[in-house]
Protein backbone atom coordinates (compact mmCIF):
# COMPACT_ATOMS: atom_id res chain seq x y z
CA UNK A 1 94.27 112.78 88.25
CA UNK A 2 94.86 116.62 88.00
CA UNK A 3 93.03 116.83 90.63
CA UNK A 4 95.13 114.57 92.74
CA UNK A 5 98.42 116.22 91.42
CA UNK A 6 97.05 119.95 92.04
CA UNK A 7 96.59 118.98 95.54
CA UNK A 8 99.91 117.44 96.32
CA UNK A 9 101.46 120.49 94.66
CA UNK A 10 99.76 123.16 96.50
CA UNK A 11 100.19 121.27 100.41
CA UNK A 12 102.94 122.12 102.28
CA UNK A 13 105.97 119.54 102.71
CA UNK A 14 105.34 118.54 105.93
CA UNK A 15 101.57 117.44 105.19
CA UNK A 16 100.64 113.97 105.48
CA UNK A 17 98.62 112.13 103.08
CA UNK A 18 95.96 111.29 105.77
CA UNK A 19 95.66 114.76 106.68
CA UNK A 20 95.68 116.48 103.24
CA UNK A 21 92.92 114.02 101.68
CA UNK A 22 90.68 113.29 104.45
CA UNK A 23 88.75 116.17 103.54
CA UNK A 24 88.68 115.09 99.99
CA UNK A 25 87.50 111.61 100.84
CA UNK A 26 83.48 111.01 101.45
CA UNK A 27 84.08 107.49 103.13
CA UNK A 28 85.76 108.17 106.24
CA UNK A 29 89.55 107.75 107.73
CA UNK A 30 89.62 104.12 108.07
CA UNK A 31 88.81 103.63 104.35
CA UNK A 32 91.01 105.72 103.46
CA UNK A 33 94.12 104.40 105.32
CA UNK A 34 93.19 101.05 104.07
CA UNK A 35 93.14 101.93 100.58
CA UNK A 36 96.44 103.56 100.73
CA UNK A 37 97.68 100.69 102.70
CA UNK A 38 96.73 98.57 99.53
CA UNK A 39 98.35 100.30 96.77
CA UNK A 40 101.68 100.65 99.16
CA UNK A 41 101.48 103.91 100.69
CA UNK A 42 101.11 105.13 104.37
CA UNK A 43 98.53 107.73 105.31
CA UNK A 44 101.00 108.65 108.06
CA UNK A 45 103.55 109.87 105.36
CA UNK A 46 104.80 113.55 104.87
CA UNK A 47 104.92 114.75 101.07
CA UNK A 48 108.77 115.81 101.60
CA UNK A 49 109.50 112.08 102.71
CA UNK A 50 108.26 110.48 99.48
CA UNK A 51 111.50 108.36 97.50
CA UNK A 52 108.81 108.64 94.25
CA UNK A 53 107.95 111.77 92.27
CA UNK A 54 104.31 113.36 92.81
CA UNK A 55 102.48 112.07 89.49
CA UNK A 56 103.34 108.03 90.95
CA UNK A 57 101.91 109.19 94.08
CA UNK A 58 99.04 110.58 92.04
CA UNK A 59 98.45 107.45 90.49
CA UNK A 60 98.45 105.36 93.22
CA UNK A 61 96.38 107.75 95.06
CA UNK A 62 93.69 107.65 92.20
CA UNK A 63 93.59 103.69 92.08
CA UNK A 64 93.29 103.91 95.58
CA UNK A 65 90.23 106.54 95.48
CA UNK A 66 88.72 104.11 92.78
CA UNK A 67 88.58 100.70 94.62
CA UNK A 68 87.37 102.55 97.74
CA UNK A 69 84.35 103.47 95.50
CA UNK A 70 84.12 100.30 93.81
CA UNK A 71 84.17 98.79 97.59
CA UNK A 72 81.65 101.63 99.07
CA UNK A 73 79.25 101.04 95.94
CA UNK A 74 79.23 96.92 95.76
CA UNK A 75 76.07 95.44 97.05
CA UNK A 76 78.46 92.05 97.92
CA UNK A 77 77.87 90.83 101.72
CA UNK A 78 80.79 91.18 103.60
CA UNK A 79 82.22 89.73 106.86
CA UNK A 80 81.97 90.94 110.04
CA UNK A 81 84.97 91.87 112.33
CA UNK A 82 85.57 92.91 115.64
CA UNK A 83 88.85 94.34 116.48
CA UNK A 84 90.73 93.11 119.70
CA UNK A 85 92.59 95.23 122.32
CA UNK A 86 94.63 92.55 124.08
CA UNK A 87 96.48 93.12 127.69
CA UNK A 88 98.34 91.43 130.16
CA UNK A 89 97.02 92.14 133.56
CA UNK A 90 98.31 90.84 136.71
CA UNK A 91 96.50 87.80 138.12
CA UNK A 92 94.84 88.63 141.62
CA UNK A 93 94.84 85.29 142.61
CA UNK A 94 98.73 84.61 141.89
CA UNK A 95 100.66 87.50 141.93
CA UNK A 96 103.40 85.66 140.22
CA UNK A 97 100.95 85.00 136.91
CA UNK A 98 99.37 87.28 134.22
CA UNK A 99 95.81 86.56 132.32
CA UNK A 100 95.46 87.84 129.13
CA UNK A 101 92.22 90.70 129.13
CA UNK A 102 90.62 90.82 125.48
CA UNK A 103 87.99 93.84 124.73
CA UNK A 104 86.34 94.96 121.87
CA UNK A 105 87.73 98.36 120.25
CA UNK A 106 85.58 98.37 117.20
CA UNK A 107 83.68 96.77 114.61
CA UNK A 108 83.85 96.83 110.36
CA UNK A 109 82.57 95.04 107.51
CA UNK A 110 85.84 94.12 106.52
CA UNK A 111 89.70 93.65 107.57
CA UNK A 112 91.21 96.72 107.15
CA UNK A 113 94.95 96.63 106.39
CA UNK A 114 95.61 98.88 109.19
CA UNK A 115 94.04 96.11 111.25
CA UNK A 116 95.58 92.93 110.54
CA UNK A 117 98.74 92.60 112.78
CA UNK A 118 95.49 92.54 115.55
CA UNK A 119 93.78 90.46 117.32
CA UNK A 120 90.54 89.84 116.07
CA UNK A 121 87.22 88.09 115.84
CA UNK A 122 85.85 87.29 112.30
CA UNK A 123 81.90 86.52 111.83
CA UNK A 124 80.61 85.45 108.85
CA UNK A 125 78.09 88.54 108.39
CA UNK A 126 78.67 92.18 109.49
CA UNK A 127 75.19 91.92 110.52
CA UNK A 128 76.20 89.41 112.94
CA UNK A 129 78.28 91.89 114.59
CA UNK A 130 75.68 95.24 114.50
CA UNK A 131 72.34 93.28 115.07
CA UNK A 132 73.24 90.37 117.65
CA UNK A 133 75.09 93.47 119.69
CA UNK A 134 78.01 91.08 120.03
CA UNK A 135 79.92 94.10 120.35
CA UNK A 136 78.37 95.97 122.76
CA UNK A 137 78.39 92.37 124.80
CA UNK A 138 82.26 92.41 125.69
C-alpha cells in the first residue's frame, strides 16, 4: 500500500491511472483496465480529477492489483470470447438498405469490463477460440 500511495504522490496531476501503473503492472493493459473497472475506477482518469483522497484510491488500487493476481495465478478454466466490431455498410444490391458487417477484433479468456457494452461471441473454452483458429476464421 505505500507503495501504491508513494506513486500517486510523486506523478504529476495530469497523469492517468492507466498510464502511471502500466509500468508497474506485469499482466498487461487489458487486465489492468478491467480490474480498475471492477473496484469502480477508470484507467482513463487524471489524479487531479479524483472526488476521493489518494489513500481510497490506494486501496482500491491494491484490491484491484490483488484479484488480478488471484485471476493471473488460478488454474480454473475459463471461457472463451471473441470481441465484435459491428458496422453498418451500405447494401450493394439495394442502395436504399444497410447489412450489418461483424469482424473479429480480439480474443480473451474472459469478459473484460471494458468489453461488455460489445458485441460478442462467448465459447465455452478459451481453447476453443486459440486452437480451432475461430478467430483467425472471420
Amino acid at each position: 500500500m505505500d507503495h501504491v500511495l508513494n506513486i500517486l504522490k510523486s506523478a504529476k496531476p495530469t497523469e492517468t491511472l492507466k498510464k502511471l501503473f502500466l509500468s508497474n503492472f506485469d499482466h498487461g493493459p487489458a487486465l489492468l483496465e478491467h480490474f480498475l473497472k471492477t473496484v469502480g475506477l477508470s484507467g482513463m482518469t487524471k489524479l487531479k480529477d479524483f472526488d476521493i483522497g489518494f489513500d481510497e484510491v490506494a486501496c482500491k488500487l491494491v484490491e484491484a492489483f490483488d484479484m488480478a493476481s488471484k485471476f493471473v495465478d488460478s488454474k480454473d478454466s475459463r471461457n472463451g470470447f471473441i470481441i465484435l466490431r459491428t458496422e453498418m455498410l451500405p447494401d450493394v444490391s439495394n442502395s436504399s438498405m444497410t447489412k450489418e458487417l461483424s469482424t473479429y477484433e480480439e480474443f480473451h479468456p474472459v469478459l473484460f469490463k471494458q468489453h461488455e457494452s460489445l458485441g460478442f461471441k462467448e465459447f465455452e473454452t478459451f481453447n476453443q477460440v486459440i486452437l480451432a483458429k475461430v478467430f483467425f476464421t472471420k
